[in-house]
Protein backbone atom coordinates (compact mmCIF):
# COMPACT_ATOMS: atom_id res chain seq x y z
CA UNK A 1 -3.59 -2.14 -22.40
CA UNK A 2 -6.82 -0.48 -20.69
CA UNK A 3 -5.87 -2.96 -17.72
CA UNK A 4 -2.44 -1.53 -16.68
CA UNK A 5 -3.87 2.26 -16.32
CA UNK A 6 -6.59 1.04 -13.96
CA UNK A 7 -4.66 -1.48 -12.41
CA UNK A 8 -0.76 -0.55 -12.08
CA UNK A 9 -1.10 2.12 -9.19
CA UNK A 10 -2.87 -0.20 -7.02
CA UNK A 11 -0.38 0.03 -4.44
CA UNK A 12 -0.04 -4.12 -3.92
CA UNK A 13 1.28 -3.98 -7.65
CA UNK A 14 4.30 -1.39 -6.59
CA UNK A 15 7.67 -1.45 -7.99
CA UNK A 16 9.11 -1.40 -5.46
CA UNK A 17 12.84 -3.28 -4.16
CA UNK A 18 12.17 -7.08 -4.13
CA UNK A 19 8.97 -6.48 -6.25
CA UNK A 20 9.89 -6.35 -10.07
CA UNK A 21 7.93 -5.73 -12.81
CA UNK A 22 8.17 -9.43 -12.96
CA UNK A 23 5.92 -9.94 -10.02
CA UNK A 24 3.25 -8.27 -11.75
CA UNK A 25 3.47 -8.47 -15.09
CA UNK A 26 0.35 -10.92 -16.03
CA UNK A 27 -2.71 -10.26 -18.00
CA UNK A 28 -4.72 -8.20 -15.01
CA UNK A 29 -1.77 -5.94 -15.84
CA UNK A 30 -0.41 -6.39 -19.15
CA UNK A 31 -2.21 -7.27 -21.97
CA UNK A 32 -1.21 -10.68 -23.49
CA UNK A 33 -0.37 -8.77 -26.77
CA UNK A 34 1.91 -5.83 -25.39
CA UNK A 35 4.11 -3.87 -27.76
CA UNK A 36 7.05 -2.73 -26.94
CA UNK A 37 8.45 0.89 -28.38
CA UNK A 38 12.02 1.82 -28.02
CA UNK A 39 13.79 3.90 -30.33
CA UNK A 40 16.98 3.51 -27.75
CA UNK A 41 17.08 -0.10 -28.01
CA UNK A 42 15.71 -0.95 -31.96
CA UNK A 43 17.36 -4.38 -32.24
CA UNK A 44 15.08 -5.51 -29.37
CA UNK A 45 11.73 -6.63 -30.59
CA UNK A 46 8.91 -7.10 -27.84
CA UNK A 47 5.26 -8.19 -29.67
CA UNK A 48 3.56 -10.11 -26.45
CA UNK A 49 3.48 -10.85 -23.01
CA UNK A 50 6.61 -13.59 -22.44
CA UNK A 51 8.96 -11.23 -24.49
CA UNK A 52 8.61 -7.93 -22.40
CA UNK A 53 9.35 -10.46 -19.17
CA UNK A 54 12.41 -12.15 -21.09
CA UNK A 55 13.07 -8.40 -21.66
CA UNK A 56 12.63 -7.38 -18.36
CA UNK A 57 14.93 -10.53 -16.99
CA UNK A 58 17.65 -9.17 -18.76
CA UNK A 59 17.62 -5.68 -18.02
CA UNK A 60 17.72 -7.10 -14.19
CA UNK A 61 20.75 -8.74 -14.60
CA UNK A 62 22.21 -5.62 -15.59
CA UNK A 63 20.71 -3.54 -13.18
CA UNK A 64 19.47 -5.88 -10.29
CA UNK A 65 18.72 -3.27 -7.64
CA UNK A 66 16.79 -1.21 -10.34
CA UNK A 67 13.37 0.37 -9.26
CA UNK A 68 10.84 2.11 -11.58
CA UNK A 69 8.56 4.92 -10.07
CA UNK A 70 5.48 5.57 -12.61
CA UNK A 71 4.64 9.54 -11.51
CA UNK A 72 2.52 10.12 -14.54
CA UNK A 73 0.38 7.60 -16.42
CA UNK A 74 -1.99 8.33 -19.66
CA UNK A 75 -4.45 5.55 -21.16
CA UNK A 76 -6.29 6.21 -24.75
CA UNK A 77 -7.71 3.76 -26.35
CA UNK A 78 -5.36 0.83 -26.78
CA UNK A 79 -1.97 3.11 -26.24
CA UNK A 80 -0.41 3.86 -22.47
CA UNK A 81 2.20 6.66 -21.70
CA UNK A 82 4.26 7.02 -18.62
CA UNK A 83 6.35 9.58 -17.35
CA UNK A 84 8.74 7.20 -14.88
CA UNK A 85 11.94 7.35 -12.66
CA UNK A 86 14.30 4.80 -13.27
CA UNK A 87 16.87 3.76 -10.89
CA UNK A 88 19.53 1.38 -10.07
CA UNK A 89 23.67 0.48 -10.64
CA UNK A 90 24.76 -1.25 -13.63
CA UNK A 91 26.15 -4.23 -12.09
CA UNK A 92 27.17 -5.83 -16.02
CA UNK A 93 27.88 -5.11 -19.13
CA UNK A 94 25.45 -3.07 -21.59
CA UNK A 95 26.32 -3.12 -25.03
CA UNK A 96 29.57 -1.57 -25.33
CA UNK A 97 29.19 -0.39 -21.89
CA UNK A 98 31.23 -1.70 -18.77
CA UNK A 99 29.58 -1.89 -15.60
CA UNK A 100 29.92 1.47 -13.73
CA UNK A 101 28.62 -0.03 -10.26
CA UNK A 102 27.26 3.79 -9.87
CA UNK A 103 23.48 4.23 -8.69
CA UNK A 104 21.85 6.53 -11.12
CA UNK A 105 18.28 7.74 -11.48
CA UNK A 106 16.89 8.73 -14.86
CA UNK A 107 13.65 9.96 -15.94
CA UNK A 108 12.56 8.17 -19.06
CA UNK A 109 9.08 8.14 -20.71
CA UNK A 110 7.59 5.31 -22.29
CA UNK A 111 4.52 4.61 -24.76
């Protein structure tokens, strides 16, 4: 997880529109073993590298235009915070949710 602090603000791995996650989500990045944390979401288990993509897929098929901003990142060890600004229009349904079609930005931190 060392990789993604030194590596994800390069500015050719941006998230930027046309450029998911997707697009740079490989093992310069990510590590091969990622965990993923969620309290929100605790049916959805992530443990490596091809389940945080398959993740990833489906949350852009809800919201295709969606585009993180990371304005804070923290590295210790093994573990990686970040302070980000999520945006986009749910375009499907989430959950018991029915697509609003509404841009929205949140601010969401992950570790």
């Amino acid at each position: 997880m060392r990789k993604l602090g030194r590596n994800a603000l390069k500015p050719e791995n941006a998230l930027v529109p046309g450029r998911t996650c997707l697009n740079v989500c490989d093992s310069e990045i990510i590590s091969p073993d990622v965990v993923r944390h969620c309290e929100a979401t605790p049916g959805i288990e992530v443990t490596d590298l091809d389940q945080l993509k398959d993740f990833l897929r489906a949350d852009a098929s809800v919201f295709p235009d969606n585009k993180q901003t990371f304005n804070h990142v923290l590295v210790d060890e093994d573990m990686v915070g970040i302070w980000a600004t999520y945006e986009g229009a749910q375009m499907r349904k989430m959950g018991p949710f029915p697509p609003s079609e509404k841009f929205s930005p949140a601010s969401v931190p992950w570790i």
